[in-house]
C-alpha atoms as a PDB file:
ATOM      1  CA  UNK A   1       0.000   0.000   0.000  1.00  0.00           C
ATOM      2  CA  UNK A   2       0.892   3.325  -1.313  1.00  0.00           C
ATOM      3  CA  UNK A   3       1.813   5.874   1.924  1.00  0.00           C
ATOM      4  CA  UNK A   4      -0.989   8.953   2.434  1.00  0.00           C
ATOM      5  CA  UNK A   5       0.002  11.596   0.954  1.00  0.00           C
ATOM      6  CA  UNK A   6       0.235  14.508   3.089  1.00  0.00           C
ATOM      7  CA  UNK A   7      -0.559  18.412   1.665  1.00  0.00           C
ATOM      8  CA  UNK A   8       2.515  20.563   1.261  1.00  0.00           C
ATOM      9  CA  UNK A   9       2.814  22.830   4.479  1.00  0.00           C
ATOM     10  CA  UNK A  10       1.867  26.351   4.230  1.00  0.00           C
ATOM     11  CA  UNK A  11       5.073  28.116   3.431  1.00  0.00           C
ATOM     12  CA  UNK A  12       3.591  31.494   5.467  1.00  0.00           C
ATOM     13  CA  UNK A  13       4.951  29.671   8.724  1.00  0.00           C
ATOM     14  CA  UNK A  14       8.253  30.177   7.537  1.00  0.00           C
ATOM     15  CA  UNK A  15       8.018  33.721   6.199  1.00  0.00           C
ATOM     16  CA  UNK A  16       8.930  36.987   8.321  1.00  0.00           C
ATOM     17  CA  UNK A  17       5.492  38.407   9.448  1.00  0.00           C
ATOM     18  CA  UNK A  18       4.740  41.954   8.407  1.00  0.00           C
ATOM     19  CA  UNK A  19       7.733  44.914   8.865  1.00  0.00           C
ATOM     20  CA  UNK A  20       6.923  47.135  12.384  1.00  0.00           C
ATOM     21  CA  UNK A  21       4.839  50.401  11.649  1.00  0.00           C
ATOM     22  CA  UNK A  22       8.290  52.278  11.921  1.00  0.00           C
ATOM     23  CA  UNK A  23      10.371  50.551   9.023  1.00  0.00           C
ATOM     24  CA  UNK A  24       7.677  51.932   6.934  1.00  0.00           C
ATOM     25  CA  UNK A  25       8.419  55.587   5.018  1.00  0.00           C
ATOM     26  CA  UNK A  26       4.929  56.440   4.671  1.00  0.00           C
ATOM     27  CA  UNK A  27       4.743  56.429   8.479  1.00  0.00           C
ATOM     28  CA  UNK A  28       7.593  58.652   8.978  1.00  0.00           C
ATOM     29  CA  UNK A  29       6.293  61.070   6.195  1.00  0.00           C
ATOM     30  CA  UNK A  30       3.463  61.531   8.594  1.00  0.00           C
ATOM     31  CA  UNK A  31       4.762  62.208  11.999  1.00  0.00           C
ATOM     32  CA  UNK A  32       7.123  64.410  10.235  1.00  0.00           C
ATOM     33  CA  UNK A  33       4.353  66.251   8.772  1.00  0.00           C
ATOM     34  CA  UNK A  34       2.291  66.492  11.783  1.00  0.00           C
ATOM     35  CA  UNK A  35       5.445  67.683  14.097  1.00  0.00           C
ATOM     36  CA  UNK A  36       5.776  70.620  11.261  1.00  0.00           C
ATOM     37  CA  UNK A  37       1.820  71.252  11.505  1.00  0.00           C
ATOM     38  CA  UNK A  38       2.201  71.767  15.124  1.00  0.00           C
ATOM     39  CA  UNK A  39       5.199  73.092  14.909  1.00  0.00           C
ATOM     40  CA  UNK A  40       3.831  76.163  12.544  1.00  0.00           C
ATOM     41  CA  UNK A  41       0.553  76.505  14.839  1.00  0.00           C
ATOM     42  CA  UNK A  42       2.374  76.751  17.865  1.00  0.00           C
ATOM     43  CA  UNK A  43       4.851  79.433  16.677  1.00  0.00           C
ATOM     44  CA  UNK A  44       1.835  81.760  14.913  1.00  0.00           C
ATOM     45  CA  UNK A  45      -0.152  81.445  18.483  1.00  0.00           C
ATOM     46  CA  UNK A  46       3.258  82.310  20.727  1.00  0.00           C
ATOM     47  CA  UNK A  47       4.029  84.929  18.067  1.00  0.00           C
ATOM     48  CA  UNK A  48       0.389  86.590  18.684  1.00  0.00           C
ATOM     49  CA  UNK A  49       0.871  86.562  22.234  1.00  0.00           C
ATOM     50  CA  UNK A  50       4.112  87.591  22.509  1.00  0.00           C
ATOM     51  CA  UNK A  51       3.362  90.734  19.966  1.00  0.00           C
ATOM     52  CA  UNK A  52      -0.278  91.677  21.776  1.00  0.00           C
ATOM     53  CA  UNK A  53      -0.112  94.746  23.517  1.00  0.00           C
ATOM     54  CA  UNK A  54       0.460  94.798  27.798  1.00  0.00           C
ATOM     55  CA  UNK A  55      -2.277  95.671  29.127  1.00  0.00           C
ATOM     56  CA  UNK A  56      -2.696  99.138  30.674  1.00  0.00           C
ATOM     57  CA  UNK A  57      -3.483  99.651  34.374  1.00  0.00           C
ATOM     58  CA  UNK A  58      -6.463 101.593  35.436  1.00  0.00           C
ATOM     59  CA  UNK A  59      -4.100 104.605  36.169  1.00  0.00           C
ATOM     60  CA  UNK A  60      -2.727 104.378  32.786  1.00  0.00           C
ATOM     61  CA  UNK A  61      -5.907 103.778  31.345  1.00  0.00           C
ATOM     62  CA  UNK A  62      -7.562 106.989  32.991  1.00  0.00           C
ATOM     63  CA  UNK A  63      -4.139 109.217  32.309  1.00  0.00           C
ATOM     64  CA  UNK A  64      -4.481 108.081  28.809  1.00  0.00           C
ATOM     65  CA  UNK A  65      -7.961 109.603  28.577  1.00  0.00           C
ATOM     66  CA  UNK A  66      -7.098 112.434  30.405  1.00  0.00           C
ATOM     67  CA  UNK A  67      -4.537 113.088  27.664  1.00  0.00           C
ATOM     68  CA  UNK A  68      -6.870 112.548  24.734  1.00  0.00           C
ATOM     69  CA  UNK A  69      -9.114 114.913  26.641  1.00  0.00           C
ATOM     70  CA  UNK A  70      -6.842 117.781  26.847  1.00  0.00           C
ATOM     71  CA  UNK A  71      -6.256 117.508  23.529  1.00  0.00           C
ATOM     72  CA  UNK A  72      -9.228 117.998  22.467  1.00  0.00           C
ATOM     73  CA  UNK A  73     -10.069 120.461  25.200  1.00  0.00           C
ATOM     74  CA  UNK A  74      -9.767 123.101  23.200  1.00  0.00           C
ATOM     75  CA  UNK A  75     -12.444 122.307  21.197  1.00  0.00           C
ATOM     76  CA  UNK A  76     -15.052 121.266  23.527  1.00  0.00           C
ATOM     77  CA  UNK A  77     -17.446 123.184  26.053  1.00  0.00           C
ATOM     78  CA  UNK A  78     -15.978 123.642  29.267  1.00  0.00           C
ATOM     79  CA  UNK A  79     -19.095 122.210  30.321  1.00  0.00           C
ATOM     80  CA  UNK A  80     -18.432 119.004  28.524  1.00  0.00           C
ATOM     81  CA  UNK A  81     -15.300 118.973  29.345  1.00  0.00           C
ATOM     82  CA  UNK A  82     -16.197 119.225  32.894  1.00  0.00           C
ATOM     83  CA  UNK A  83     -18.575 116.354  32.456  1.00  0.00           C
ATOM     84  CA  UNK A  84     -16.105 114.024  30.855  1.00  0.00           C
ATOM     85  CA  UNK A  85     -13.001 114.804  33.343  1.00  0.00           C
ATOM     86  CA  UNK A  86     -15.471 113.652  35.702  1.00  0.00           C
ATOM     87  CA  UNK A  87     -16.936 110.625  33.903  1.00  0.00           C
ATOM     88  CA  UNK A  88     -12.926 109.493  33.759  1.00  0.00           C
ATOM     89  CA  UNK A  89     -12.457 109.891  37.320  1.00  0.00           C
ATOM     90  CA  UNK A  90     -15.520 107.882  38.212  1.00  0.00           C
ATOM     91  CA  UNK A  91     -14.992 105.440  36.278  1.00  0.00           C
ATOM     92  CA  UNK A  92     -11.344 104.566  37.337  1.00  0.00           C
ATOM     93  CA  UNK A  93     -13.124 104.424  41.517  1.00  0.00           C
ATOM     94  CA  UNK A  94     -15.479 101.941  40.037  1.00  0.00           C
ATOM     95  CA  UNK A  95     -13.373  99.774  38.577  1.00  0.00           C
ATOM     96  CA  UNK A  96     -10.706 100.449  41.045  1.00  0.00           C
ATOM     97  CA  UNK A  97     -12.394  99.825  44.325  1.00  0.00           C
ATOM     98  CA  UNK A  98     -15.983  99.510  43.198  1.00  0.00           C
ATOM     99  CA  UNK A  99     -17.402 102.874  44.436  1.00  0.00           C
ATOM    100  CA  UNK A 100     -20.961 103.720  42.998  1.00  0.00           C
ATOM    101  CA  UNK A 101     -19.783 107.224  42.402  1.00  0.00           C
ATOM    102  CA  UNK A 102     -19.736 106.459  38.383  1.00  0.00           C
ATOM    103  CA  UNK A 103     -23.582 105.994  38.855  1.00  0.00           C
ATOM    104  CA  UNK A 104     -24.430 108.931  41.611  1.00  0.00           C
ATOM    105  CA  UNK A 105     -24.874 112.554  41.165  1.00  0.00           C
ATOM    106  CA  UNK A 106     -22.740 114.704  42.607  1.00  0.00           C
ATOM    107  CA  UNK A 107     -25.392 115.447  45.571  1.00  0.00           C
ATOM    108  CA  UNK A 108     -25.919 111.478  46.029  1.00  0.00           C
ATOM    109  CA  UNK A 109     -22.118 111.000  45.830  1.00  0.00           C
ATOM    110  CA  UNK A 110     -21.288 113.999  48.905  1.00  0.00           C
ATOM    111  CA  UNK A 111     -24.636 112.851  50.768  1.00  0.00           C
ATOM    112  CA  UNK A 112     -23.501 109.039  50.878  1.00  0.00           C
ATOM    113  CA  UNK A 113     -21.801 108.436  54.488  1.00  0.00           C
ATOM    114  CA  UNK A 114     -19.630 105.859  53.197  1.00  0.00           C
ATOM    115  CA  UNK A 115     -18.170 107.361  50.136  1.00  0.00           C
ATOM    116  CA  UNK A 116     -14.937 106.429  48.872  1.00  0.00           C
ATOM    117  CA  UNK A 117     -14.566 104.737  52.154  1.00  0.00           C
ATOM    118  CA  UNK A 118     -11.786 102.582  50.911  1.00  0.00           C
ATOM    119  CA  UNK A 119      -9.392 105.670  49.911  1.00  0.00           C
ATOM    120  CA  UNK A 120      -7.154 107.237  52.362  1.00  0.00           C
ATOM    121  CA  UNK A 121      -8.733 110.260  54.226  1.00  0.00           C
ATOM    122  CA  UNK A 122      -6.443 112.448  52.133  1.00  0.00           C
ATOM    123  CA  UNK A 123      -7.452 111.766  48.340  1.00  0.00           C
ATOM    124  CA  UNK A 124     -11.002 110.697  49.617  1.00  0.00           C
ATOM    125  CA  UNK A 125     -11.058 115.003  50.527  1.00  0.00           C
ATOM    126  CA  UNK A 126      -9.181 115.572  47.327  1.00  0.00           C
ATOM    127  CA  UNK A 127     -11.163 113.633  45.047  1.00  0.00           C
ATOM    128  CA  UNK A 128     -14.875 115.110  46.902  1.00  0.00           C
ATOM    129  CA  UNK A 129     -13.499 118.771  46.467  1.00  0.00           C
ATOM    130  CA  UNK A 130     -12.405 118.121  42.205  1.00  0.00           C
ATOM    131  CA  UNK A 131     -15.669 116.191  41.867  1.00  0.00           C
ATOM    132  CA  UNK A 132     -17.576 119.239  43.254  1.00  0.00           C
ATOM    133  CA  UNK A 133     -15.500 121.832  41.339  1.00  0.00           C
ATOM    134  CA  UNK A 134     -16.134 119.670  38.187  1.00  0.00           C
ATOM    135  CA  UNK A 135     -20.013 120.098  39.398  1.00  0.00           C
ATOM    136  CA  UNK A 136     -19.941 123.812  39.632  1.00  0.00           C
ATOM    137  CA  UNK A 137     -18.333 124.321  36.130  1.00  0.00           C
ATOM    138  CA  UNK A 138     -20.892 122.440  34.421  1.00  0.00           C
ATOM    139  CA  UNK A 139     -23.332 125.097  34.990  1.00  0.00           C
ATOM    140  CA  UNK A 140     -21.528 128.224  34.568  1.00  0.00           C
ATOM    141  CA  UNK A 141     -22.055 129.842  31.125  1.00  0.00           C
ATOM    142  CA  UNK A 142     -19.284 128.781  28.183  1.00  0.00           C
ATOM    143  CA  UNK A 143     -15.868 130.738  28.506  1.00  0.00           C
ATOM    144  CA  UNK A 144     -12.388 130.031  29.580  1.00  0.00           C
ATOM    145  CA  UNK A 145     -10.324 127.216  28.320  1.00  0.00           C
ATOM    146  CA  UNK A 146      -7.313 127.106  30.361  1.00  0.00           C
ATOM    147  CA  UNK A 147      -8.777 126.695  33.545  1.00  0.00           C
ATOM    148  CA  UNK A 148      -9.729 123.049  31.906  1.00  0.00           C
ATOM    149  CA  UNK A 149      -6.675 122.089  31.639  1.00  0.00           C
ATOM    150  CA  UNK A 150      -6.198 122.866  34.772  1.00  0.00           C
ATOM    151  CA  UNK A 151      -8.743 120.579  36.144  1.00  0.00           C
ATOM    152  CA  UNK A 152      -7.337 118.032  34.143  1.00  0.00           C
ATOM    153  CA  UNK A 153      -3.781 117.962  35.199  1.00  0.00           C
ATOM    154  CA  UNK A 154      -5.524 117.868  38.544  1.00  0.00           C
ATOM    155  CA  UNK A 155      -7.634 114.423  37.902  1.00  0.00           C
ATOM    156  CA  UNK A 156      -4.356 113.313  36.735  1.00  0.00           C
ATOM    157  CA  UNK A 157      -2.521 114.458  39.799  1.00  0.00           C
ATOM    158  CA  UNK A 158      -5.544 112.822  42.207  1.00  0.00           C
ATOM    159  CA  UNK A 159      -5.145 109.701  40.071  1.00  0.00           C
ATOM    160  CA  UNK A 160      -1.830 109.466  40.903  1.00  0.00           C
ATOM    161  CA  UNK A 161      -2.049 110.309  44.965  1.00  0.00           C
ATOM    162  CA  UNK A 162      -4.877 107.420  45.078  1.00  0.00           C
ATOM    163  CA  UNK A 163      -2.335 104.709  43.147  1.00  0.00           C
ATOM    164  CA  UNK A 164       0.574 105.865  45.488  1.00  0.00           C
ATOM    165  CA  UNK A 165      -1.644 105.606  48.673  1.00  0.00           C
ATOM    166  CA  UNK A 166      -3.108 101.971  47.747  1.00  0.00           C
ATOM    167  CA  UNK A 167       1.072 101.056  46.587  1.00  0.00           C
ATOM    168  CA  UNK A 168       1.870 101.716  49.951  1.00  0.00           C
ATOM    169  CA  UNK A 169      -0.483 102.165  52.280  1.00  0.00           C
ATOM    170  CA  UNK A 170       0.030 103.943  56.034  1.00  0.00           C
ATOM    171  CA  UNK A 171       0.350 100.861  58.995  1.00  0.00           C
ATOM    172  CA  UNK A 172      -2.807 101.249  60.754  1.00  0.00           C
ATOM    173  CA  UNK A 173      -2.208 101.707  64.488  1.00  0.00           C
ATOM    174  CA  UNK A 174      -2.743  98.555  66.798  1.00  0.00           C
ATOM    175  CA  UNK A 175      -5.308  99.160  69.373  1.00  0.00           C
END
């Protein structure tokens, strides 16, 4: 009797299986692709950063308006100039130590017991008396210019008293 014959032996057994991911150059085409990709997007949003302007303080912000506005002060009303010198200055104690004097009248803002209570004595008398000179002018008839620019330099000057008192505040005395 004739042996069985046995099938011929699949010859994949024998063969090297598939090369790793990484011996192929398709694959390194496309992590070097993707490390440029990233590379570009992260250098356009550093650049953006890096180029946007610092941003201004509230002092800076307010002395910066102040500016514009005596620039232009010869141009304007005294009366609106009055009214805008003291829009500036209420707005910088609102944001700065979030005093309702930006949304008061002058008569509300001198009638409120607790006013500016978180300024030092001194610019808290300062600031009152300009806020109430500011008041007056808006009613007096159209005239002078240069005593604007007066009352500008100062807001600016008042500005500056309040940032140096909150930089370095007086020690309070122990009890």
């Amino acid at each position: 009797m004739n042996p069985p014959i046995h099938d011929i032996t699949d010859p994949g057994e024998f063969l090297p299986g598939p090369p790793p991911l990484w011996h192929l150059w398709w694959f390194w085409l496309t992590v070097i692709v993707a490390f440029s990709l990233v590379s570009l997007i992260l250098f356009f949003i550093l650049r953006k950063k890096s180029q946007a302007k610092p941003e201004l303080t509230l002092l800076e912000q307010a002395k910066s308006r102040l500016d514009k506005l005596k620039a232009e002060s010869s141009i304007l009303e005294p009366q609106t100039s009055a009214v805008r010198i003291s829009l500036i200055i209420r707005q910088y104690l609102e944001a700065a130590f979030e005093d309702p004097a930006l949304f008061e009248t002058n008569e509300e803002f001198t009638l409120r017991p607790d006013a500016l209570e978180k300024l030092h004595p001194d610019c808290r008398q300062a600031v009152s008396k300009h806020l109430a000179a500011l008041s007056e002018l808006k009613y007096f008839p159209s005239g002078e210019h240069d005593h604007i620019l007066d009352l500008i330099n100062q807001a600016a000057h008042i500005l500056a008293q309040i940032e140096q008192s909150v930089a370095s505040p007086e020690p309070s005395p122990t009890a």
